[in-house]
Protein backbone atom coordinates (compact mmCIF):
# COMPACT_ATOMS: atom_id res chain seq x y z
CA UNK A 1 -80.09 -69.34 -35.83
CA UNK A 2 -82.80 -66.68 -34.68
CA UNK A 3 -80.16 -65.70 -32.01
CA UNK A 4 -77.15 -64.78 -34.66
CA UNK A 5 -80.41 -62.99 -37.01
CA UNK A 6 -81.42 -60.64 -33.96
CA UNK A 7 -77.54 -60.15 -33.24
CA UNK A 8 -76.97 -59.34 -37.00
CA UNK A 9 -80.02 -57.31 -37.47
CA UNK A 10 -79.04 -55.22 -34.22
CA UNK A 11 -75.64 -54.43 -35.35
CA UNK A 12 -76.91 -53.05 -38.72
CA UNK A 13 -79.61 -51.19 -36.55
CA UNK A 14 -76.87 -49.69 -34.82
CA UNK A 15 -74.70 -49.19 -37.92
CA UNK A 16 -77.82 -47.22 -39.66
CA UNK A 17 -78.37 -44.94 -36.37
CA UNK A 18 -74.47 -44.04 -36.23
CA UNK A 19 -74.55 -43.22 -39.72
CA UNK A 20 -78.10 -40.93 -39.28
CA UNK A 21 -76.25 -38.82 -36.37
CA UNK A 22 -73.42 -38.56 -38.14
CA UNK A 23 -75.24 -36.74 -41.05
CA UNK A 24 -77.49 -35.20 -38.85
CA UNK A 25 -74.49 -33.37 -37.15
CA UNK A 26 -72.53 -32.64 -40.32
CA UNK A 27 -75.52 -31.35 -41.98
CA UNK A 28 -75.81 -28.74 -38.77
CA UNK A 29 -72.29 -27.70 -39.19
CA UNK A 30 -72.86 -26.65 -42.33
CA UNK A 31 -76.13 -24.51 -41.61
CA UNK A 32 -74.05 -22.68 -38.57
CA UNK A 33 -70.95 -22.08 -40.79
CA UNK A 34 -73.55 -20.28 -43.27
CA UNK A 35 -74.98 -18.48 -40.56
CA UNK A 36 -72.27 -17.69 -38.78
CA UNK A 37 -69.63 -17.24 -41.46
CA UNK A 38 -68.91 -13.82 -43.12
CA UNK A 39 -67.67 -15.41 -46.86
CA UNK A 40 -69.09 -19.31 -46.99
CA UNK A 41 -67.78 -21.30 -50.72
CA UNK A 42 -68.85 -24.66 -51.49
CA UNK A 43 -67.36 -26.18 -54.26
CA UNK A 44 -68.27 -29.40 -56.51
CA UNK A 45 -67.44 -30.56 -59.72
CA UNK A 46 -69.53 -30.82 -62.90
CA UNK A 47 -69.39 -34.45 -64.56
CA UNK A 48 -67.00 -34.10 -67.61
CA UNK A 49 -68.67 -31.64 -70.10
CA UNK A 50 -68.70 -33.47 -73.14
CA UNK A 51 -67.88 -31.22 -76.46
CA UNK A 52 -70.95 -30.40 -78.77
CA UNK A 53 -71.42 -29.49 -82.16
CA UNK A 54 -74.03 -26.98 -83.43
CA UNK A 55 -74.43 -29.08 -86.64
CA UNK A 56 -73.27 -33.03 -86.26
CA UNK A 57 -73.55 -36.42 -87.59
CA UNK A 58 -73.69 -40.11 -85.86
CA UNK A 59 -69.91 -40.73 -87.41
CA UNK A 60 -68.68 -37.50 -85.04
CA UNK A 61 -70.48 -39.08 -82.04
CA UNK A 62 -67.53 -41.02 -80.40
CA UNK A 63 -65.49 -38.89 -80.95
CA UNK A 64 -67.41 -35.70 -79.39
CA UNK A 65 -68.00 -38.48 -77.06
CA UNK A 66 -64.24 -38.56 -75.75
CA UNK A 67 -63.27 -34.85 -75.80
CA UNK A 68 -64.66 -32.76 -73.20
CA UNK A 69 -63.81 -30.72 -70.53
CA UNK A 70 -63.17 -30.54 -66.13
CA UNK A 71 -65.66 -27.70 -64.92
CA UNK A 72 -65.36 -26.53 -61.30
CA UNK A 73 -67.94 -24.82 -60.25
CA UNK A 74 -67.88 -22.47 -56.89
CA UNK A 75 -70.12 -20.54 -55.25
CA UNK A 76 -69.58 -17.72 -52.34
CA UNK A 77 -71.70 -16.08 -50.77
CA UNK A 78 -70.62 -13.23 -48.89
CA UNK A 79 -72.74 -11.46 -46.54
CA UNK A 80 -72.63 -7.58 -46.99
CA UNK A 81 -71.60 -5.08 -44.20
CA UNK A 82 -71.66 -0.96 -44.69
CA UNK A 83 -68.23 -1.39 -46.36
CA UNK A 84 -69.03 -3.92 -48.95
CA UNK A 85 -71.87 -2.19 -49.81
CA UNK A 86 -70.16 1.27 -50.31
CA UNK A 87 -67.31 -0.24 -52.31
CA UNK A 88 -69.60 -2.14 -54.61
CA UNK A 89 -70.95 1.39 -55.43
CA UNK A 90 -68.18 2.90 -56.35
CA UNK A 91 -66.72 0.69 -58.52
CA UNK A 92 -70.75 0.17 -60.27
CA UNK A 93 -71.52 -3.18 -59.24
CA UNK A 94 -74.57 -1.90 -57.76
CA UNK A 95 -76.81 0.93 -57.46
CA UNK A 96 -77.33 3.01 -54.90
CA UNK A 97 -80.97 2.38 -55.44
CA UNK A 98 -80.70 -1.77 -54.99
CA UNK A 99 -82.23 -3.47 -52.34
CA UNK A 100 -79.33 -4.83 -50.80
CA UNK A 101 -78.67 -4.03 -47.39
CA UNK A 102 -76.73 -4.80 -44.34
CA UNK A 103 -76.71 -8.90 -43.46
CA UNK A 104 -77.96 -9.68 -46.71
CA UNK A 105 -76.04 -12.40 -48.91
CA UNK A 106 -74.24 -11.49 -52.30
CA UNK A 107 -74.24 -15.01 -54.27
CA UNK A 108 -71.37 -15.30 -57.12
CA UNK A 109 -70.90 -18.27 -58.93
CA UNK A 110 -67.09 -19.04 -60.60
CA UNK A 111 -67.05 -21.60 -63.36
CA UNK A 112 -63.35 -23.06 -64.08
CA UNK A 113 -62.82 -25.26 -67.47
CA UNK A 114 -59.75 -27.12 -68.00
CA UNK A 115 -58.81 -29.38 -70.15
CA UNK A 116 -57.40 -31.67 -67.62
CA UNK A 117 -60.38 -34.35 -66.85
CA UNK A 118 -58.91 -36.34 -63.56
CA UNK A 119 -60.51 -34.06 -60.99
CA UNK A 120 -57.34 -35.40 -58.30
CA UNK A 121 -55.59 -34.04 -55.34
CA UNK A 122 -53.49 -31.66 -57.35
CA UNK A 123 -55.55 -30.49 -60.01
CA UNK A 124 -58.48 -29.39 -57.39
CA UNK A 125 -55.45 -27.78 -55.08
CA UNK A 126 -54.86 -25.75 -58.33
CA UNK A 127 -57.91 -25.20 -59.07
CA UNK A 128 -59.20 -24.04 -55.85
CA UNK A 129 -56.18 -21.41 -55.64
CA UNK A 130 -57.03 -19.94 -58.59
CA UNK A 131 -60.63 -19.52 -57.91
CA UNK A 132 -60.07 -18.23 -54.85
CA UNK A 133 -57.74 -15.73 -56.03
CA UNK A 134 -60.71 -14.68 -58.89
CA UNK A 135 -62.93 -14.06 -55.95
CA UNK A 136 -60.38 -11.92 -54.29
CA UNK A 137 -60.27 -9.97 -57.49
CA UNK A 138 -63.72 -9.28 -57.96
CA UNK A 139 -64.14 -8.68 -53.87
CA UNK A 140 -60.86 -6.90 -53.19
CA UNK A 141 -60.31 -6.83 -49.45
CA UNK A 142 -63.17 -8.45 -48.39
CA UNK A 143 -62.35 -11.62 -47.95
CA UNK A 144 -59.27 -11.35 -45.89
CA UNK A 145 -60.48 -12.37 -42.53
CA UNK A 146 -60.86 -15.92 -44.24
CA UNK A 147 -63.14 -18.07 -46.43
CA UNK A 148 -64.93 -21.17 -44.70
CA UNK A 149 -65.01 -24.13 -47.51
CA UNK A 150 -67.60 -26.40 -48.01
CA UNK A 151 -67.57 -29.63 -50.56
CA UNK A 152 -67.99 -33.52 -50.58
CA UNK A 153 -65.70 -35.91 -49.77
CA UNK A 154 -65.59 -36.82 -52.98
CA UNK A 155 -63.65 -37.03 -56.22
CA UNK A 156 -60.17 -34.76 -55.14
CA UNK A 157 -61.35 -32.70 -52.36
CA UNK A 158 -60.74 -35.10 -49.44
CA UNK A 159 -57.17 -35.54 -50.58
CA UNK A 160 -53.49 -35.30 -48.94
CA UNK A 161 -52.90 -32.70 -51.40
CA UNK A 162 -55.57 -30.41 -50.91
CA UNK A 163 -55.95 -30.41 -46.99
CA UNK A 164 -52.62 -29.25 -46.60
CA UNK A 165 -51.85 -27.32 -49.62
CA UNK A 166 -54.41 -25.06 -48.67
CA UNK A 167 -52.28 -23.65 -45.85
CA UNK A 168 -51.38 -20.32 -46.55
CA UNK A 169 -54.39 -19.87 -49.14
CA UNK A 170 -56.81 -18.02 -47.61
CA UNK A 171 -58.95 -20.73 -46.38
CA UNK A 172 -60.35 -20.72 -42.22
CA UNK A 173 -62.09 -23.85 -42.37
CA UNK A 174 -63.12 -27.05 -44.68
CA UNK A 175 -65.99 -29.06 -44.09
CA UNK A 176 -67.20 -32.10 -45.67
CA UNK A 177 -70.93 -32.03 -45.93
CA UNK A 178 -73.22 -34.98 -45.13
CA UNK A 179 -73.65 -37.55 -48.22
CA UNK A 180 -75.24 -36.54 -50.97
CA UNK A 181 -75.29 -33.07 -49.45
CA UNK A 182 -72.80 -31.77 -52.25
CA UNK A 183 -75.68 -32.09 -54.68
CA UNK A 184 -77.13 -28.77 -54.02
CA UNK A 185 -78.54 -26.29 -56.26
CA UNK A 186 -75.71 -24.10 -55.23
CA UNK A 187 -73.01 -26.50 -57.44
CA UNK A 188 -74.41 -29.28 -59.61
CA UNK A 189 -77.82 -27.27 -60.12
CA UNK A 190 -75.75 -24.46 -61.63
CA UNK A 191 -75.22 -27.12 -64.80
CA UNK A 192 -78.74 -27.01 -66.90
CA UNK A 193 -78.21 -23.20 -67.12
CA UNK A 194 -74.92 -23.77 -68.18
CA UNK A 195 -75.54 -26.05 -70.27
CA UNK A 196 -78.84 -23.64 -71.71
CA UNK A 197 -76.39 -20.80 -72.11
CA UNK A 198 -73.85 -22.90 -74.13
CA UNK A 199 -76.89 -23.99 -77.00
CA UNK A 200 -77.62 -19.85 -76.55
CA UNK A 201 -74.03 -19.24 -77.62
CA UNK A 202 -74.16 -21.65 -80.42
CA UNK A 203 -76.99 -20.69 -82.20
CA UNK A 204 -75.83 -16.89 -82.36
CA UNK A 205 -72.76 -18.76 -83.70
CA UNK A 206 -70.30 -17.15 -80.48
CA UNK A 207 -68.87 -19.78 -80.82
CA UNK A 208 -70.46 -22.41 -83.34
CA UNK A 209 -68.72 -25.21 -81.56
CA UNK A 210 -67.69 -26.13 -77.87
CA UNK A 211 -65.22 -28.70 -78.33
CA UNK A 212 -62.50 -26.91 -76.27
CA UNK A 213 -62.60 -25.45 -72.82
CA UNK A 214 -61.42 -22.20 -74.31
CA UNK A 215 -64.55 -22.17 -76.48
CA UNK A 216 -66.59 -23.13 -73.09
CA UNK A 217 -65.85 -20.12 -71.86
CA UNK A 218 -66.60 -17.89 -74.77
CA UNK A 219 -70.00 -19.52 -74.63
CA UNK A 220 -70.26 -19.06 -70.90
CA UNK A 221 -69.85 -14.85 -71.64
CA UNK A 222 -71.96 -14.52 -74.58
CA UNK A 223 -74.53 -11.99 -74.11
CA UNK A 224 -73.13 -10.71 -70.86
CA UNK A 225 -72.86 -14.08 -69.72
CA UNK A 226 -75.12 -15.63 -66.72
CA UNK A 227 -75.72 -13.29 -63.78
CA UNK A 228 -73.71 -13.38 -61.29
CA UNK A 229 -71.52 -15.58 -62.59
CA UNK A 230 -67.54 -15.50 -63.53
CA UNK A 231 -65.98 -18.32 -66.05
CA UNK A 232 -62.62 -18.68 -66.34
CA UNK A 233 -60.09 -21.06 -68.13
CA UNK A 234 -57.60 -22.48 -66.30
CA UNK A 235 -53.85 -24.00 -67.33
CA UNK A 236 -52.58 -26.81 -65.01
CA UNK A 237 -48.62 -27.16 -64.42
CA UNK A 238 -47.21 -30.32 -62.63
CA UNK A 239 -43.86 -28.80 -62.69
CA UNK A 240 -44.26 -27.20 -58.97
CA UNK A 241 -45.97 -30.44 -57.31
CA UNK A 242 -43.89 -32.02 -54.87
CA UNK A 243 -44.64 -35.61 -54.07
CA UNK A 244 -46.21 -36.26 -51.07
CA UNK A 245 -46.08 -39.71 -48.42
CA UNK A 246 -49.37 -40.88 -47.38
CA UNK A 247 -51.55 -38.82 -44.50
CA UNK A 248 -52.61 -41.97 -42.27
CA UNK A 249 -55.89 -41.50 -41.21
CA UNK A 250 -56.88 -38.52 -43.65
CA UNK A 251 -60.23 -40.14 -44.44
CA UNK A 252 -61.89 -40.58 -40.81
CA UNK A 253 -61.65 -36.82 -40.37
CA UNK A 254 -64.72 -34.04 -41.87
CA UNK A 255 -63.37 -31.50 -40.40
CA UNK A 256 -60.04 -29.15 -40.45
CA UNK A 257 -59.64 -25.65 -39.40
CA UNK A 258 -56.77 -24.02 -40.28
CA UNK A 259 -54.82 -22.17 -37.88
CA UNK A 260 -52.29 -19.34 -38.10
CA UNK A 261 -48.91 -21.26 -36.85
CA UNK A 262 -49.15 -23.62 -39.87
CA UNK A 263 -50.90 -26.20 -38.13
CA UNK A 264 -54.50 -28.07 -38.62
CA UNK A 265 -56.82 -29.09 -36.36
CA UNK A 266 -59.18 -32.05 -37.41
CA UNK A 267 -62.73 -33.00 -36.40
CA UNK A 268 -63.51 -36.54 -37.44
CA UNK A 269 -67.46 -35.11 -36.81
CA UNK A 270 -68.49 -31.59 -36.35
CA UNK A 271 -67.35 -29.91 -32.90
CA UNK A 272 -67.65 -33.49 -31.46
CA UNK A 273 -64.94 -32.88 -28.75
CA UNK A 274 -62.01 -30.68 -28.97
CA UNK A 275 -60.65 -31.75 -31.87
CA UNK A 276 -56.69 -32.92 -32.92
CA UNK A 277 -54.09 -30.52 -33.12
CA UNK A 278 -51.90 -31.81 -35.86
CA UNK A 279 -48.63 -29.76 -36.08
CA UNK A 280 -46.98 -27.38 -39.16
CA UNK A 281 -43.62 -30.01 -38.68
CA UNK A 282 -46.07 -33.13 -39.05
CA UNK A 283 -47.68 -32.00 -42.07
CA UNK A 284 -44.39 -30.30 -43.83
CA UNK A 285 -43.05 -33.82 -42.74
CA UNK A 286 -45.39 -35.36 -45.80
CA UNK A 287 -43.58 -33.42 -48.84
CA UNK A 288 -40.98 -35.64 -50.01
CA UNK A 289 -37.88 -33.54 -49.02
CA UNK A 290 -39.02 -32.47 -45.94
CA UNK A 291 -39.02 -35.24 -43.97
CA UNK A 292 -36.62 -33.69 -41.26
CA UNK A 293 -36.93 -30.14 -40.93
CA UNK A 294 -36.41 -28.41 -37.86
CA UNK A 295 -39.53 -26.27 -36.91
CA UNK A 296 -40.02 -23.99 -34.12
CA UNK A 297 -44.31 -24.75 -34.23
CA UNK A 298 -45.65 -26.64 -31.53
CA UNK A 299 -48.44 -29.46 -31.73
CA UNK A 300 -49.11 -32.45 -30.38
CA UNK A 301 -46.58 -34.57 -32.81
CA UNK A 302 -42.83 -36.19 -31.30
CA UNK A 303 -41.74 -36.27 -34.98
CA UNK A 304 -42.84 -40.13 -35.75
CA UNK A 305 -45.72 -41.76 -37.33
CA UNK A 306 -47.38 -42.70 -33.86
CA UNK A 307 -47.91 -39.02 -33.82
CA UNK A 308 -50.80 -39.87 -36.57
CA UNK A 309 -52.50 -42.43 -33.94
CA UNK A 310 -56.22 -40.79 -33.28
CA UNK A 311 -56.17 -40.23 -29.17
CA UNK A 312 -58.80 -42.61 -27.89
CA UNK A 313 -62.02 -41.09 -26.63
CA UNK A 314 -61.31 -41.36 -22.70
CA UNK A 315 -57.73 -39.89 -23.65
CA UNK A 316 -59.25 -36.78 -25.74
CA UNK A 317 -60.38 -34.52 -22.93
CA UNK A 318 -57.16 -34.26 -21.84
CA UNK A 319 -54.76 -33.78 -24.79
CA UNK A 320 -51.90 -31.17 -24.61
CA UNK A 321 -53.49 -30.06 -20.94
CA UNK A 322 -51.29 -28.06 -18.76
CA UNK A 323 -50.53 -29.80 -15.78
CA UNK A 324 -48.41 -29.70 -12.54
CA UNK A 325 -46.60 -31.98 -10.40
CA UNK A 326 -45.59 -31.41 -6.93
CA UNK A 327 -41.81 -32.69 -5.72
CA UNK A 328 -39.68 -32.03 -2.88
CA UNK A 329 -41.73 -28.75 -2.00
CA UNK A 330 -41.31 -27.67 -5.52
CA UNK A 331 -44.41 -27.38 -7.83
CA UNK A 332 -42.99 -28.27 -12.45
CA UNK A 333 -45.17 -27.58 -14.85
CA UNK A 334 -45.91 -29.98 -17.83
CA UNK A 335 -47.92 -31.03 -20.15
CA UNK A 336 -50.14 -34.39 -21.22
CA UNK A 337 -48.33 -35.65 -24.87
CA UNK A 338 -49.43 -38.37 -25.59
CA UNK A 339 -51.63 -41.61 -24.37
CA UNK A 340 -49.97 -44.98 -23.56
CA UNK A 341 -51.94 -48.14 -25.39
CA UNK A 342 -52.34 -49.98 -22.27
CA UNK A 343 -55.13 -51.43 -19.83
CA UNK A 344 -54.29 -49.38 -17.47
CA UNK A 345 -54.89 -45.88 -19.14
CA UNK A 346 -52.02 -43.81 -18.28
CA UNK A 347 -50.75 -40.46 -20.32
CA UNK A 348 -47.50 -39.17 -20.85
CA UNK A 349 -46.37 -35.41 -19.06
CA UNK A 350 -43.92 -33.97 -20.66
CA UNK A 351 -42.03 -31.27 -18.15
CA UNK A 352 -40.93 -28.13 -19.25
CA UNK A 353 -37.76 -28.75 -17.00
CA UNK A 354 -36.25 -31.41 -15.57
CA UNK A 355 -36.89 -32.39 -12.36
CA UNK A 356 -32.84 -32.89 -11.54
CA UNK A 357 -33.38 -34.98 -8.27
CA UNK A 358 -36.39 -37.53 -9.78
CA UNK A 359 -34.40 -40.86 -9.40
CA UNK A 360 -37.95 -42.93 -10.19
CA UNK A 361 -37.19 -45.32 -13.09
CA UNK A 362 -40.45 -44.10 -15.10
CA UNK A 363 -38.64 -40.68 -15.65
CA UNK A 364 -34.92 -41.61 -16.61
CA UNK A 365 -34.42 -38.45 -18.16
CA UNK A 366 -36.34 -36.32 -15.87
CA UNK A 367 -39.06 -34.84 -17.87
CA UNK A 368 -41.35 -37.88 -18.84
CA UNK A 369 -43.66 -39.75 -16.86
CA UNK A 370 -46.09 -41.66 -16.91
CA UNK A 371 -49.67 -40.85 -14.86
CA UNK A 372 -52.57 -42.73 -13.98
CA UNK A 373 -56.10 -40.84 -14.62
CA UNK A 374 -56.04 -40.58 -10.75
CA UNK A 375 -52.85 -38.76 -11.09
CA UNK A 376 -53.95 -36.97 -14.19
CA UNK A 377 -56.78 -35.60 -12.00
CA UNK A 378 -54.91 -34.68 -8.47
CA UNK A 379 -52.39 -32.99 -11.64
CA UNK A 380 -54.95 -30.87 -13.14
CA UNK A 381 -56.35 -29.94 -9.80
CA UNK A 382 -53.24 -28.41 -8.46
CA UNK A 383 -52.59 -26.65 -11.91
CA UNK A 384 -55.84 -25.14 -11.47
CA UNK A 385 -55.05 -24.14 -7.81
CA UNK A 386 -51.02 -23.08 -7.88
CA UNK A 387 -49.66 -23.64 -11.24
CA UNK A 388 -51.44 -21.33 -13.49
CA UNK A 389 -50.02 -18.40 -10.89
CA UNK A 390 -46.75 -19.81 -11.75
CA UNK A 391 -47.51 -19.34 -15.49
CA UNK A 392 -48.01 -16.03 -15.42
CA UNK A 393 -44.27 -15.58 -13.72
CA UNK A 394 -43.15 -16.67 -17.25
CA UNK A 395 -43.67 -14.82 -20.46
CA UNK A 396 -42.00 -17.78 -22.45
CA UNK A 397 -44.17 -20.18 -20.92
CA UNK A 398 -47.29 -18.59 -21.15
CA UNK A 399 -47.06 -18.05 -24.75
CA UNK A 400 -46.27 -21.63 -25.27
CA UNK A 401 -49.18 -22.32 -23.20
CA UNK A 402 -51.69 -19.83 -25.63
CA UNK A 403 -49.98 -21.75 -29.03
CA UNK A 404 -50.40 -25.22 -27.33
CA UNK A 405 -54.18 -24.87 -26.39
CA UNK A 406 -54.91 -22.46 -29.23
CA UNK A 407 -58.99 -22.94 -29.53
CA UNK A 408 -58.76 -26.50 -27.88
CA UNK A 409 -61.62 -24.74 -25.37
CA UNK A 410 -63.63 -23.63 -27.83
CA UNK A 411 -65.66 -26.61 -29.36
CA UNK A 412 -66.74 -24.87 -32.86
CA UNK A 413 -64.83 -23.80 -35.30
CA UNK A 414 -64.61 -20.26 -36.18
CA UNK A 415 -62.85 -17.25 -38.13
CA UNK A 416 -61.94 -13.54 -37.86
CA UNK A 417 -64.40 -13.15 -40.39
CA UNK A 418 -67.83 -13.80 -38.17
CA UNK A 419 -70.04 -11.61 -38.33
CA UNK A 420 -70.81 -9.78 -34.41
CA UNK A 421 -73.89 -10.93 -34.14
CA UNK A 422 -73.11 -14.54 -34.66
CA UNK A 423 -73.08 -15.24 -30.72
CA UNK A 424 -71.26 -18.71 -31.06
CA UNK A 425 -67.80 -19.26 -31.11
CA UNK A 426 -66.33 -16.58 -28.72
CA UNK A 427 -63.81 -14.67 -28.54
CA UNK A 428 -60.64 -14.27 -30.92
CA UNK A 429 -59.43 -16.47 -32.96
CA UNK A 430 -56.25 -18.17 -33.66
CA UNK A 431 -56.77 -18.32 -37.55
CA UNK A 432 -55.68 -15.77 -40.41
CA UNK A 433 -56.44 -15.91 -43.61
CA UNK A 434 -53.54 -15.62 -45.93
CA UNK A 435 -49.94 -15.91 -43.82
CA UNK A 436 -47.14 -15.32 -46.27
CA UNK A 437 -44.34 -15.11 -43.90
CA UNK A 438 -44.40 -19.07 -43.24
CA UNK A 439 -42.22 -21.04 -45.79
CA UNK A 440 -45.03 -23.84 -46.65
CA UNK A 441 -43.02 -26.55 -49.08
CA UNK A 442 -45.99 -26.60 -51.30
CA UNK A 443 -46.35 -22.83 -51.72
CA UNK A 444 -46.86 -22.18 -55.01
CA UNK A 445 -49.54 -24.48 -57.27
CA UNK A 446 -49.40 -25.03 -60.72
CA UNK A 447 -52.80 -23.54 -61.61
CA UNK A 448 -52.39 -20.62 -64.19
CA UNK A 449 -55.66 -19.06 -65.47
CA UNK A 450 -55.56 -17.94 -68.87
CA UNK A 451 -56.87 -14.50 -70.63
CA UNK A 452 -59.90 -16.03 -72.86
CA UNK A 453 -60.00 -12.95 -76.03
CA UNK A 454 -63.69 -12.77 -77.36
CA UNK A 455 -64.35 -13.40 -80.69
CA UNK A 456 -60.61 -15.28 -81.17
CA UNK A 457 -62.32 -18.91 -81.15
CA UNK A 458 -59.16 -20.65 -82.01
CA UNK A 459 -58.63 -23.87 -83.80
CA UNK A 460 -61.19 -26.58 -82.59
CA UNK A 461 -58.82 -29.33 -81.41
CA UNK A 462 -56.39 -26.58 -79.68
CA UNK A 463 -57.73 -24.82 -76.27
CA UNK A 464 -54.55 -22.06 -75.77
CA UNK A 465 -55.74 -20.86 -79.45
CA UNK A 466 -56.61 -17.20 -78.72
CA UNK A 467 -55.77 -17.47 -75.19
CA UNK A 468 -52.35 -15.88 -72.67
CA UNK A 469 -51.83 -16.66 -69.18
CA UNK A 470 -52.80 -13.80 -66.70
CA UNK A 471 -50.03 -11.32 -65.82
CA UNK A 472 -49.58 -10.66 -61.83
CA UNK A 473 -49.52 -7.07 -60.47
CA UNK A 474 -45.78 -7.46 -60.35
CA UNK A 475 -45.23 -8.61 -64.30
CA UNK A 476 -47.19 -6.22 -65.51
């Protein structure tokens, strides 16, 4: 009995230390993505608003009780450079007499009310968009090089539909924080001075009653509104969604940085090795629709689900390596695709041409095999020594090379928009922020955000009261 107690009790032990490094680590990703990150936005959602009254009685309680409204709440900050500064300036969002200089942080808060109360994959994709597309507004051209995302895995954040309908968006990185670390004063903290604002609102009678999100966000700009702060009402459409198939194995990861060929590599922890390349074709693969569509992007995906399998740990170090072969005095180049689920560890090399006179039966069609680590090794070795000269012979190649390994060397995540002094990460990377030359299937989200006219309160029970959706650049 004492035996199976001290076996129990050491498992949990172990259990409780695997979960303490685990939010030890994610808790440092998200300190170096704020220091090391030009435009940083964590995200979170308020707990359903419920609708007040100014003047109420016990029989209107249940029924206050079960209106109310979704409020997303955002907040960048974006750390100022000479150019920032300057443009703030001129259009008189600052003085040239503030205090605000070079490396300093510029904190703006975005508050989006809806009427739509699920908080699920779709309605945060929308919502998300839209915010993000506010910011760009009120920072135009600053936040191009890419915004690094912060939230819980909670609620509709960590969902199919968000991940990868962010592609495209303007995102460089997501990261799930450490539990509990999505309670900051940053997001859920920004709610008692909401909430003080609204009563401000309703005693000047502007409005008298918030029982619609369109009144919410009168409230939110009475007086000038909080500093600092930008509330918005926003209309979601389900008329654009596409349905999506599962993602197997979306939940293990905390981690994706988005990269500019339409593909996502995942961390399940922060930086902790390499990281999984999963392809633009893989993910497309997941709208309904879109199952079989050719694509010219290359990843670490043969088209099926085993392409979802996470590469066991003494596989990961070597995952879409280049690698070389030497037969009959010639010297192919390859590389490692994928791991075979076997005691005797071996990984699949895919050759970029077939090696005509290979009669072994492990290679019937003359570009797969099958190599022991040994192999592997005495592979890598002479890739290192001959076959990267033999790269170099070969534009094509080469490139394919650069798109297969993309920042597979570089264990931290990073973005175009880093500031210089930032010292880790490296080099250039393989992220932009907005591509709009690659057809994504879920391109366009159904989040609208509507024109909120002051003083037009509208009828109680009816949010679009007073209220038109926003006009793009192009309808207007």
């Amino acid at each position: 009995f004492f035996g199976d107690l001290i076996d129990i009790l050491e498992d949990r032990f172990r259990f409780y230390l695997d979960h303490l490094y685990a939010d030890r680590n994610q808790t440092h990703g998200e300190n170096y993505i704020n220091a090391h990150f030009k435009a940083v936005k964590n995200s979170d959602y308020l707990m359903k608003l419920r609708a007040k009254k100014m003047v109420s009685d016990t029989s209107e309680f249940h029924l206050l009780l079960s209106k109310g409204s979704s409020v997303h709440i955002g907040c960048l900050d974006l750390k100022v450079d000479d150019d920032l500064k300057q443009d703030l300036i001129a259009r008189g969002k600052l003085q040239p007499t503030d205090e605000v200089n070079a490396g300093d942080t510029i904190q703006t808060h975005v508050l989006i009310f809806g009427s739509n109360t699920t908080q699920g994959g779709w309605e945060t994709l929308c919502t998300l968009n839209c915010s993000l597309e506010r910011l760009r507004e009120e920072y135009p051209g600053h936040l191009e090089s890419g915004v690094a995302m912060i939230s819980d895995a909670g609620s509709g954040y960590k969902t199919k539909e968000n991940i990868v309908g962010l592609r495209g968006k303007g995102v460089a990185l997501y990261h799930n924080s450490a539990a509990g670390h999505g309670k900051s004063q940053k997001t859920d903290g920004k709610g008692a001075s909401l909430k003080a604002q609204r009563d401000k609102a309703m005693r000047a009678g502007k409005p008298r009653d918030c029982t619609t999100p369109m009144r919410e966000v009168q409230a939110q700009r009475f007086d000038g509104g909080l500093p600092g702060t930008i509330s918005e009402l926003i209309n979601i459409s389900h008329d654009e969604r596409i349905k999506m198939r599962s993602w197997k194995g979306l939940m293990k990861y905390l981690d994706f940085e988005y990269r500019d060929d339409g593909s996502i590599r995942v961390w399940r922890h922060w930086t902790i090795g390499p990281g999984k390349i999963i392809s633009r074709k893989l993910l497309d693969s997941l709208y309904e629709g879109h199952e079989d569509e050719d694509d010219e992007s290359d990843g670490d995906d043969k088209g099926s689900d085993a392409a979802w399998d996470e590469w066991p740990s003494w596989a990961l170090q070597y995952q879409n390596k280049r690698i070389a072969k030497r037969w009959e005095g010639e010297i192919y180049l390859g590389k490692i695709t994928d791991w075979a689920d076997d005691p005797l560890r071996q990984l699949n090399v895919e050759f970029d041409e077939a090696i005509v006179e290979y009669l072994d039966a492990d290679v019937p069609n003359g570009h797969n095999e099958n190599f022991t680590l040994a192999e592997v090794k005495r592979g890598l070795q002479l890739y290192e020594e001959e076959g990267e000269d033999l790269e170099t012979k070969m534009p094509a190649v080469e490139a394919d090379k650069e798109a297969d390994l993309g920042t597979a060397q570089t264990s931290v995540p990073h973005s175009a928009g880093e500031s210089s002094s930032s010292g880790g990460g490296g080099g250039s990377s393989s992220m932009i922020a907005r591509d709009t030359t690659i057809p994504y299937p879920q391109r366009e989200t159904g989040g609208t955000l509507v024109t909120v006219k002051d003083g037009e309160y509208g009828p109680t029970d009816d949010e679009s009261g007073g209220g038109e959706e926003k006009k793009t650049e192009n309808e207007k």
